[in-house]
C-alpha atoms as a PDB file:
ATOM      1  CA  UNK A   1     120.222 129.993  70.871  1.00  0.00           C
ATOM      2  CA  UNK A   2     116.838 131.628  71.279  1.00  0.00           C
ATOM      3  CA  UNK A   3     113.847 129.467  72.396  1.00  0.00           C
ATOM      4  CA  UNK A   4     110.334 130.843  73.191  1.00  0.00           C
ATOM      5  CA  UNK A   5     107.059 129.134  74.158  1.00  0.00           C
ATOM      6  CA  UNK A   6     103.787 130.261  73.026  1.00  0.00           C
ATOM      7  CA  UNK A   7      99.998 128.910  73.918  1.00  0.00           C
ATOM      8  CA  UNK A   8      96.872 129.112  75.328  1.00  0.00           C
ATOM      9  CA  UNK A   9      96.702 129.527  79.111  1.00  0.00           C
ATOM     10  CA  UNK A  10      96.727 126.394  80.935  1.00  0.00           C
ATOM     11  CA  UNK A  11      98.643 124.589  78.180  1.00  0.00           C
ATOM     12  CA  UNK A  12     102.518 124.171  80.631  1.00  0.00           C
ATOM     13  CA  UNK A  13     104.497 126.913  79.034  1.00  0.00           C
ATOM     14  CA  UNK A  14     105.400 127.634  82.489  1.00  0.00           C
ATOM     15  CA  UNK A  15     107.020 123.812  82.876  1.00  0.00           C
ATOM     16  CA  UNK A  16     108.281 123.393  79.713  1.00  0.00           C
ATOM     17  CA  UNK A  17     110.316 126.650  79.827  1.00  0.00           C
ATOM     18  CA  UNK A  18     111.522 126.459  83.332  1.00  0.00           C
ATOM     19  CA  UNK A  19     112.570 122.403  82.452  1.00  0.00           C
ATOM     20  CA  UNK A  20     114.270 123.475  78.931  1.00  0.00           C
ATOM     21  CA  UNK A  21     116.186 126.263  81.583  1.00  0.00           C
ATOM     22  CA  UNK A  22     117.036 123.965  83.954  1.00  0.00           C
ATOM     23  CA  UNK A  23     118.513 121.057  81.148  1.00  0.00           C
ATOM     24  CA  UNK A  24     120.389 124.162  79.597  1.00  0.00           C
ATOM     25  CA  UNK A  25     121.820 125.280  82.566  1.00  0.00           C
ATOM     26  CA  UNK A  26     122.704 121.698  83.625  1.00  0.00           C
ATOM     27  CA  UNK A  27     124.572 121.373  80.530  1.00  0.00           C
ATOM     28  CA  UNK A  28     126.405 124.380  81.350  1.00  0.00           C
ATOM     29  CA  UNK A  29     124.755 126.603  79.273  1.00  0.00           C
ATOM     30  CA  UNK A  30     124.224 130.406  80.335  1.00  0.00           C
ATOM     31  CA  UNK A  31     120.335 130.725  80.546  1.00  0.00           C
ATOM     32  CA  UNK A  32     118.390 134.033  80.945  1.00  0.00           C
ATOM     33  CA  UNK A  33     114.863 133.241  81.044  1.00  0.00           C
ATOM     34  CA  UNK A  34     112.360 136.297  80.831  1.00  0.00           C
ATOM     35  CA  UNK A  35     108.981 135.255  81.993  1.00  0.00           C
ATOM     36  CA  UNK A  36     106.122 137.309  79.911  1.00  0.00           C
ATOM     37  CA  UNK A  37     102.851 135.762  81.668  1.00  0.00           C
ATOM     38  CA  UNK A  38     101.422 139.165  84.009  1.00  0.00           C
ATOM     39  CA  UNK A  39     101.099 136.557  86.567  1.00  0.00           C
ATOM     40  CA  UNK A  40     104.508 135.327  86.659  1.00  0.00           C
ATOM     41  CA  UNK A  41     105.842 131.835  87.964  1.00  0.00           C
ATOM     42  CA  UNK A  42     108.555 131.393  86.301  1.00  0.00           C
ATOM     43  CA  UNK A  43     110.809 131.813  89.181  1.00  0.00           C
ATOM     44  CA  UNK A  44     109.031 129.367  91.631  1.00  0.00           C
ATOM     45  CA  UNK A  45     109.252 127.175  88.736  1.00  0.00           C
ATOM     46  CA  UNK A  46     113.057 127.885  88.741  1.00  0.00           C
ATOM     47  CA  UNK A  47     113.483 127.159  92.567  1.00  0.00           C
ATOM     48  CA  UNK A  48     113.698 130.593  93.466  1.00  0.00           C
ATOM     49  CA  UNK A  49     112.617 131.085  96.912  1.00  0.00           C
ATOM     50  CA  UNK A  50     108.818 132.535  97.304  1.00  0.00           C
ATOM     51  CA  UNK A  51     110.683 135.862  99.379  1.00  0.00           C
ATOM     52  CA  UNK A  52     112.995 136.262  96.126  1.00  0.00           C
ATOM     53  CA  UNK A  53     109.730 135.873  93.531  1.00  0.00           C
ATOM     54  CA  UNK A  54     107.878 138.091  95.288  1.00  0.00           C
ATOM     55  CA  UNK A  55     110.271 140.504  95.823  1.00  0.00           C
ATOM     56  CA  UNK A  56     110.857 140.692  91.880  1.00  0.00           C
ATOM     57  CA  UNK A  57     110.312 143.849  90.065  1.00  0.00           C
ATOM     58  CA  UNK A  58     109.440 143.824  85.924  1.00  0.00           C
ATOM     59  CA  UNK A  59     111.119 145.309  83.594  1.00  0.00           C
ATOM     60  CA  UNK A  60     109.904 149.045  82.397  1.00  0.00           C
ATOM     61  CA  UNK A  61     106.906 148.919  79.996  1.00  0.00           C
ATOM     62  CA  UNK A  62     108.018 149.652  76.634  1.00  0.00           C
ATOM     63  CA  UNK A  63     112.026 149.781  77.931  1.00  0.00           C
ATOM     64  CA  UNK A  64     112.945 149.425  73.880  1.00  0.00           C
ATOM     65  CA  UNK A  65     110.568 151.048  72.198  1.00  0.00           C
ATOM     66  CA  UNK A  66     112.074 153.167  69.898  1.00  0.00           C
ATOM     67  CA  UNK A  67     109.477 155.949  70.846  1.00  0.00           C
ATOM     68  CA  UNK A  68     109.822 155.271  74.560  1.00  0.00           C
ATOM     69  CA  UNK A  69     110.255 158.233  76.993  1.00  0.00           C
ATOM     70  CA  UNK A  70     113.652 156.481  78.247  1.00  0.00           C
ATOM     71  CA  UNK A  71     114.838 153.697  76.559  1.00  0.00           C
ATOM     72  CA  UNK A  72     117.214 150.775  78.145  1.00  0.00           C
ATOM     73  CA  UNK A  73     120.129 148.448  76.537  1.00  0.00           C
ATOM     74  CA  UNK A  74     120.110 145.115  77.199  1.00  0.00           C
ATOM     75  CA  UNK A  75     122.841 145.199  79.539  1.00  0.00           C
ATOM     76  CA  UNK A  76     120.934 147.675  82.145  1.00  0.00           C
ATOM     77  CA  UNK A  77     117.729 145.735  81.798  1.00  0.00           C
ATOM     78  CA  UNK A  78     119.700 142.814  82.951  1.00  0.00           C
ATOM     79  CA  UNK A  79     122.170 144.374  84.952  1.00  0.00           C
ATOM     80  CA  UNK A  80     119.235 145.934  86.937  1.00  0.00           C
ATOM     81  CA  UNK A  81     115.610 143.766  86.880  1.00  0.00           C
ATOM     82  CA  UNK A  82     117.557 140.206  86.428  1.00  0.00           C
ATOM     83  CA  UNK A  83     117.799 138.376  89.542  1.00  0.00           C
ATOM     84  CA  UNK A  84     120.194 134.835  89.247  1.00  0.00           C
ATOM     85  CA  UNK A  85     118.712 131.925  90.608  1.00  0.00           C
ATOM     86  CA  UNK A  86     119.341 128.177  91.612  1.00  0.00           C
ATOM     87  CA  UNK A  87     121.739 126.691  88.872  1.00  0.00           C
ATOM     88  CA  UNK A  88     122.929 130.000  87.847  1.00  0.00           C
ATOM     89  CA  UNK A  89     119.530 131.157  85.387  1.00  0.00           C
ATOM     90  CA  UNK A  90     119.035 134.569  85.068  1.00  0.00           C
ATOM     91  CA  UNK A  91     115.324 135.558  84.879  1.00  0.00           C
ATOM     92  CA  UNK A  92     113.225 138.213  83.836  1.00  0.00           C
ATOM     93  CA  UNK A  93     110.235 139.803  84.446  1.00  0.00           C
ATOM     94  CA  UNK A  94     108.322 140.981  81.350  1.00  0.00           C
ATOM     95  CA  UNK A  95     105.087 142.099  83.396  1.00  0.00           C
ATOM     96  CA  UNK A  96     103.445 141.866  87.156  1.00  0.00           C
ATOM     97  CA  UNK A  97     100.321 142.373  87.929  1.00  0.00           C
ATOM     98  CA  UNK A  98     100.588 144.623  91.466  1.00  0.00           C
ATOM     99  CA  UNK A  99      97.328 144.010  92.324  1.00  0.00           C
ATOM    100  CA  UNK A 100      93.218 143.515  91.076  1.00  0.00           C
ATOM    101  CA  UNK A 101      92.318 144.543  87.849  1.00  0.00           C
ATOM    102  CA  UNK A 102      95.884 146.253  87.189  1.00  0.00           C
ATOM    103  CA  UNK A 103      96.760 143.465  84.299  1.00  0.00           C
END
């Protein structure tokens, strides 16, 4: 099963996602969540640790673009950028922004 949440900013895509993760994984349910915002939360929505969330890196820009200078199978994107969390959900980072007017 494949879930995503779109919206406006502001709207709780954030808290919906990381509650749909953690009712998923409760159920025993293998959950990769891939947070997209360039300001990600996502993991201290999870109950990652603020150490482990900031120590995240994204995924490569573009990793499958067909076009890409190097492209990347799922399995080394995850294998790689995924870090496992509290109640075993992997997450993803889709974008950072590293610092002011980089995003």
């Amino acid at each position: 099963m494949k879930i995503g949440v779109s919206g406006k900013g502001g709207v709780g895509k954030t808290t919906t996602s990381a509650t749909l993760a953690r009712i998923f994984a409760a159920r025993g349910y293998d959950v990769l969540a891939i947070d997209g915002d360039p300001n990600p939360n996502m993991a201290l929505s999870l109950g990652f640790s603020p150490d482990v969330a900031n120590a995240m890196q994204p995924m490569p820009r573009r990793a499958f673009a067909k076009d890409a200078e190097k492209t990347f199978s799922a399995d080394e994107i995850l294998g790689t950028y995924s870090v496992q969390g509290p109640q075993n959900i992997a997450l993803v980072l889709g974008a950072k922004i590293e610092h002011a007017a980089s995003g």
